[in-house]
N, C-alpha and C. Protein backbone atom coordinates (compact mmCIF):
# COMPACT_ATOMS: atom_id res chain seq x y z
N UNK A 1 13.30 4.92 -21.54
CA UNK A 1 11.86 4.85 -21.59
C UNK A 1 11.26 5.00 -20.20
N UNK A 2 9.96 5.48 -19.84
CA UNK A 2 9.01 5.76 -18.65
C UNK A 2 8.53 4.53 -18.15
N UNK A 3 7.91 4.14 -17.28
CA UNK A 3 8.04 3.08 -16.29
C UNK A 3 6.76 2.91 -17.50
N UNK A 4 6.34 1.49 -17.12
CA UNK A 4 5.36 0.86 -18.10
C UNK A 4 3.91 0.55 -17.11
N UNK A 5 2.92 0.29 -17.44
CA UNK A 5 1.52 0.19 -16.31
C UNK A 5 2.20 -1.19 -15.28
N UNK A 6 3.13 -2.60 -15.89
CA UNK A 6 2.99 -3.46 -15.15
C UNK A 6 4.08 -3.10 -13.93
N UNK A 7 5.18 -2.01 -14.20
CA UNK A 7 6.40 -1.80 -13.07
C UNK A 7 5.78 -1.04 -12.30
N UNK A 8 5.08 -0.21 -12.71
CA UNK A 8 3.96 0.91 -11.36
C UNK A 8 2.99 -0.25 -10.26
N UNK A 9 2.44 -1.09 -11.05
CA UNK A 9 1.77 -2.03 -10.42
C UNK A 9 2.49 -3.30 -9.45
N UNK A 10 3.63 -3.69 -10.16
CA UNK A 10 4.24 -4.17 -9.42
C UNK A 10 5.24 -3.62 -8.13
N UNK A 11 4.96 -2.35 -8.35
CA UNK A 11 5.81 -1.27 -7.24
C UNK A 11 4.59 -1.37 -5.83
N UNK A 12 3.64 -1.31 -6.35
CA UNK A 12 2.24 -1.20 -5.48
C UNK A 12 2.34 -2.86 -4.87
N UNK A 13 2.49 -3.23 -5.37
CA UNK A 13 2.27 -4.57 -4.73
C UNK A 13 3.70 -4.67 -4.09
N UNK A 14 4.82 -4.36 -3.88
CA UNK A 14 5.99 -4.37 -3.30
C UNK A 14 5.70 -3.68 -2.03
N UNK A 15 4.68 -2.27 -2.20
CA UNK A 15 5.16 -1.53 -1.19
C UNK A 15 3.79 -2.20 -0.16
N UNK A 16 2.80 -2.24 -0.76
CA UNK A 16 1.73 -3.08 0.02
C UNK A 16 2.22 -4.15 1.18
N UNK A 17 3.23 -5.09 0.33
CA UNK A 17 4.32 -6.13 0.69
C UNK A 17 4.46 -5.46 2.04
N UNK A 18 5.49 -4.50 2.07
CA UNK A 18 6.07 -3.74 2.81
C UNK A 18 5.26 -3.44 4.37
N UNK A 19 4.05 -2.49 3.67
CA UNK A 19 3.66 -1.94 5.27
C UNK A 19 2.84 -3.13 5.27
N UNK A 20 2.11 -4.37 5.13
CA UNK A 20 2.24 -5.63 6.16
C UNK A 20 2.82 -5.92 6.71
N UNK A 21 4.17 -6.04 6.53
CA UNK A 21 5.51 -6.60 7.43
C UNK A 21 5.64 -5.08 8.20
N UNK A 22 5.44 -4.31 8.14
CA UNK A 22 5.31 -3.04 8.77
C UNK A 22 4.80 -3.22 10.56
N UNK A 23 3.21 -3.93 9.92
CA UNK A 23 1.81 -3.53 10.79
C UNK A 23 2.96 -4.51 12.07
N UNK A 24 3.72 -5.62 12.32
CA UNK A 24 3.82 -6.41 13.22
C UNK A 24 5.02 -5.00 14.48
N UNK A 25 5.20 -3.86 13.57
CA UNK A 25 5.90 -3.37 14.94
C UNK A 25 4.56 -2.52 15.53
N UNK A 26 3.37 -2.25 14.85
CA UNK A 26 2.79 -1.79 15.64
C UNK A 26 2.10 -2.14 16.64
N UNK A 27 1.16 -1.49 17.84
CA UNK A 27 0.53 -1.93 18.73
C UNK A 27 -0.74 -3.21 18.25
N UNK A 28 -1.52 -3.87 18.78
CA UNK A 28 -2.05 -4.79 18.61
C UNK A 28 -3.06 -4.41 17.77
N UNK A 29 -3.51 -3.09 18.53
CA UNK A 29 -4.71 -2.62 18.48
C UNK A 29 -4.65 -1.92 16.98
N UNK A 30 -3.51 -1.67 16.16
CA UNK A 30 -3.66 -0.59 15.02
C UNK A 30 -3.42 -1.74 14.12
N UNK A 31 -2.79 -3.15 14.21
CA UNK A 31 -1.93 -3.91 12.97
C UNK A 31 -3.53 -4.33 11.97
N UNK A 32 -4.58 -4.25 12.50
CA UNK A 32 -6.17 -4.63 11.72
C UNK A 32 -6.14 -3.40 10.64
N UNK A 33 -5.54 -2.05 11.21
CA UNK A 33 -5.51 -0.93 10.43
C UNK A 33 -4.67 -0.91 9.29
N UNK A 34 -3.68 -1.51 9.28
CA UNK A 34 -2.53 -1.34 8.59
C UNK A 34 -2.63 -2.60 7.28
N UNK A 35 -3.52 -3.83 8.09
CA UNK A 35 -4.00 -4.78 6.76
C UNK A 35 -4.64 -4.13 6.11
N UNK A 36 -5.25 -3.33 6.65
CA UNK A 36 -6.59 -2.43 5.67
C UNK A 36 -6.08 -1.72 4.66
N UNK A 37 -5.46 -1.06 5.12
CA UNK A 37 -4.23 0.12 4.28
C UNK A 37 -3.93 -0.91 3.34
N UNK A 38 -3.01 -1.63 3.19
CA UNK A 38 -2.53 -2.37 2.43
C UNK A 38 -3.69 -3.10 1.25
N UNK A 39 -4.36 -3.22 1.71
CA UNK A 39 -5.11 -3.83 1.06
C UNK A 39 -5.75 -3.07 0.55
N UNK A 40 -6.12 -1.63 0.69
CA UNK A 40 -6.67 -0.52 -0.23
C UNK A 40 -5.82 -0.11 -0.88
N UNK A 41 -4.19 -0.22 -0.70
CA UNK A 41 -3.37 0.08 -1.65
C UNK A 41 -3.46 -0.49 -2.86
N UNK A 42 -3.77 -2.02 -2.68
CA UNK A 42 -3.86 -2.69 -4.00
C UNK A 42 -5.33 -3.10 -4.66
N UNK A 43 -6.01 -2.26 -4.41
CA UNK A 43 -7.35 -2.39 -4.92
C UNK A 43 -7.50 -1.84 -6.37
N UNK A 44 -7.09 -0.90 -6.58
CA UNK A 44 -7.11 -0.66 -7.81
C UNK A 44 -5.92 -0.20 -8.62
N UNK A 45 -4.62 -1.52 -8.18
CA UNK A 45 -3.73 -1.89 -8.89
C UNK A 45 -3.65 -2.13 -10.27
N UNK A 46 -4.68 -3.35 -10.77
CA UNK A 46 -5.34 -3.21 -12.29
C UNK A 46 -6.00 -1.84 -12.96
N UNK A 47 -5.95 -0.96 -12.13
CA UNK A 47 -7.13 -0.17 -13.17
C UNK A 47 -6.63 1.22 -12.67
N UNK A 48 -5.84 2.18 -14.11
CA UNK A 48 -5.73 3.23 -14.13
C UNK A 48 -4.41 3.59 -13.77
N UNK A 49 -3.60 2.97 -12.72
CA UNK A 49 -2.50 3.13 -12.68
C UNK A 49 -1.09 3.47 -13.67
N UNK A 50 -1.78 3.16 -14.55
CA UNK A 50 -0.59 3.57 -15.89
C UNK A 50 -0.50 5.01 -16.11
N UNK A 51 -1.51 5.95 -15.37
CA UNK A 51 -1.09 7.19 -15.03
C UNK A 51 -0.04 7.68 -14.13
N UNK A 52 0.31 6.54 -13.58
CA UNK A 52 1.16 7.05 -12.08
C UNK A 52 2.73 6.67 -12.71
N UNK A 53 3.50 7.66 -12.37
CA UNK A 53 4.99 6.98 -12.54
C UNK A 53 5.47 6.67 -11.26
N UNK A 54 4.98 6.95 -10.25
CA UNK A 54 5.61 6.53 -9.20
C UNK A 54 4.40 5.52 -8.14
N UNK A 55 4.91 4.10 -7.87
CA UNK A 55 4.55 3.60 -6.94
C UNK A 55 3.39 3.66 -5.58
N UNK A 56 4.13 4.49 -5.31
CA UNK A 56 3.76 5.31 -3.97
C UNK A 56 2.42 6.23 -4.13
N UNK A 57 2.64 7.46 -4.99
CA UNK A 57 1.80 8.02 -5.93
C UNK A 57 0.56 6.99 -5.89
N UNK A 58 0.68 6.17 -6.55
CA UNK A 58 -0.56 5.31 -6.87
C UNK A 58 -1.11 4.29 -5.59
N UNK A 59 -0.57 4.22 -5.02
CA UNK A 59 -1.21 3.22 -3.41
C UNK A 59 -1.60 4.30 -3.14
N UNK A 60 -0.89 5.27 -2.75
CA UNK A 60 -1.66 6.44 -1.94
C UNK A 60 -3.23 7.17 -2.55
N UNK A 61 -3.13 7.41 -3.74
CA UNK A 61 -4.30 7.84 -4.34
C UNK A 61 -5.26 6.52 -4.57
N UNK A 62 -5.02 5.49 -4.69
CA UNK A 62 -5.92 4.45 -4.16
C UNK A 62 -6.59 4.13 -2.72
N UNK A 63 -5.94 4.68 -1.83
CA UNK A 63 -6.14 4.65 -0.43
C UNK A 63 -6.99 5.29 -0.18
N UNK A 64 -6.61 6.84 -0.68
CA UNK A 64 -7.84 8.19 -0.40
C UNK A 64 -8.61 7.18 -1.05
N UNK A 65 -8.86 7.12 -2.42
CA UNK A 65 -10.20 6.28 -2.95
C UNK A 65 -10.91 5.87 -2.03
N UNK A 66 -10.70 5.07 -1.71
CA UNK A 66 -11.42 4.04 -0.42
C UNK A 66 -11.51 4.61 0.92
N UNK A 67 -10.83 5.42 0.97
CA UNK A 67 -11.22 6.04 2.62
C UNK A 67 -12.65 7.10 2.33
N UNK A 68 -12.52 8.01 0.94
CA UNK A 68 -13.65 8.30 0.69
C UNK A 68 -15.13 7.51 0.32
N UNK A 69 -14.68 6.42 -0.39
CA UNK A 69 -15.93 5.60 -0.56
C UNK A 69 -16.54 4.93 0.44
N UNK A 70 -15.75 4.76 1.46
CA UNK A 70 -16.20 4.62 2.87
C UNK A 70 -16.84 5.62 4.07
N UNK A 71 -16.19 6.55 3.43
CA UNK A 71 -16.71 7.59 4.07
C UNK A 71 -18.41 8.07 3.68
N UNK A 72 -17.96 7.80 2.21
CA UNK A 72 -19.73 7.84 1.47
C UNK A 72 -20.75 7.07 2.04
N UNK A 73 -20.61 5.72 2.23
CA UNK A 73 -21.00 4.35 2.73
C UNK A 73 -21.99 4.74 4.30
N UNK A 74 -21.05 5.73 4.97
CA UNK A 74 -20.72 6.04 6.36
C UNK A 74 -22.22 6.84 6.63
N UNK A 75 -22.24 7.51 5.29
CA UNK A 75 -23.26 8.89 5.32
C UNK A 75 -24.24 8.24 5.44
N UNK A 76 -24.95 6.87 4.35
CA UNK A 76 -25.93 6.78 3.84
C UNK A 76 -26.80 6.15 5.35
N UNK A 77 -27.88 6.83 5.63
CA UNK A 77 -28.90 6.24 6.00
C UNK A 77 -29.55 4.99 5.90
N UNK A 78 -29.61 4.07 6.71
CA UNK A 78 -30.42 2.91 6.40
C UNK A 78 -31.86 3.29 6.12
C-alpha cells in the first residue's frame, strides 16, 4: 500500500526535526533563517499533504508557499 496522509506528515515533521538541529552548524547570523524554514515546512502539515508521497516533496512545496505569501505581504503598500 502508498504512504497514508499521517506517514507524509509525520516525515515533515522528522525532517523539520532535522534542519533545526541543522541551523546550530550554521553561522550565527543565518540559524534565525533556518528556524524559519523549518517552521514553514510544517505549516501546512495538516492540510493537503495527502497529495505528497514523499516527505520532502511536501516541506518543500510548503516553503515556496510561504516564501510567496510573503513575498505578496512584501508588495502591499501601506
Amino acid at each position: 500500500m502508498g504512504r497514508s496522509f499521517e506517514s507524509v506528515r509525520m516525515g515533515v515533521k522528522e525532517l523539520s526535526g532535522r534542519w533545526l538541529r541543522a541551523r546550530r552548524a550554521l553561522p550565527k547570523e543565518d540559524q534565525a533563517y533556518a528556524e524559519n524554514l523549518a517552521e514553514m515546512a510544517k505549516r501546512h502539515a495538516s492540510e493537503g499533504f495527502y497529495t505528497f508521497d514523499d516527505p520532502l516533496e511536501a516541506a518543500v512545496f510548503s516553503v515556496l508557499i510561504e516564501i510567496l505569501k510573503k513575498l505578496d505581504a512584501d508588495d502591499v503598500d501601506p
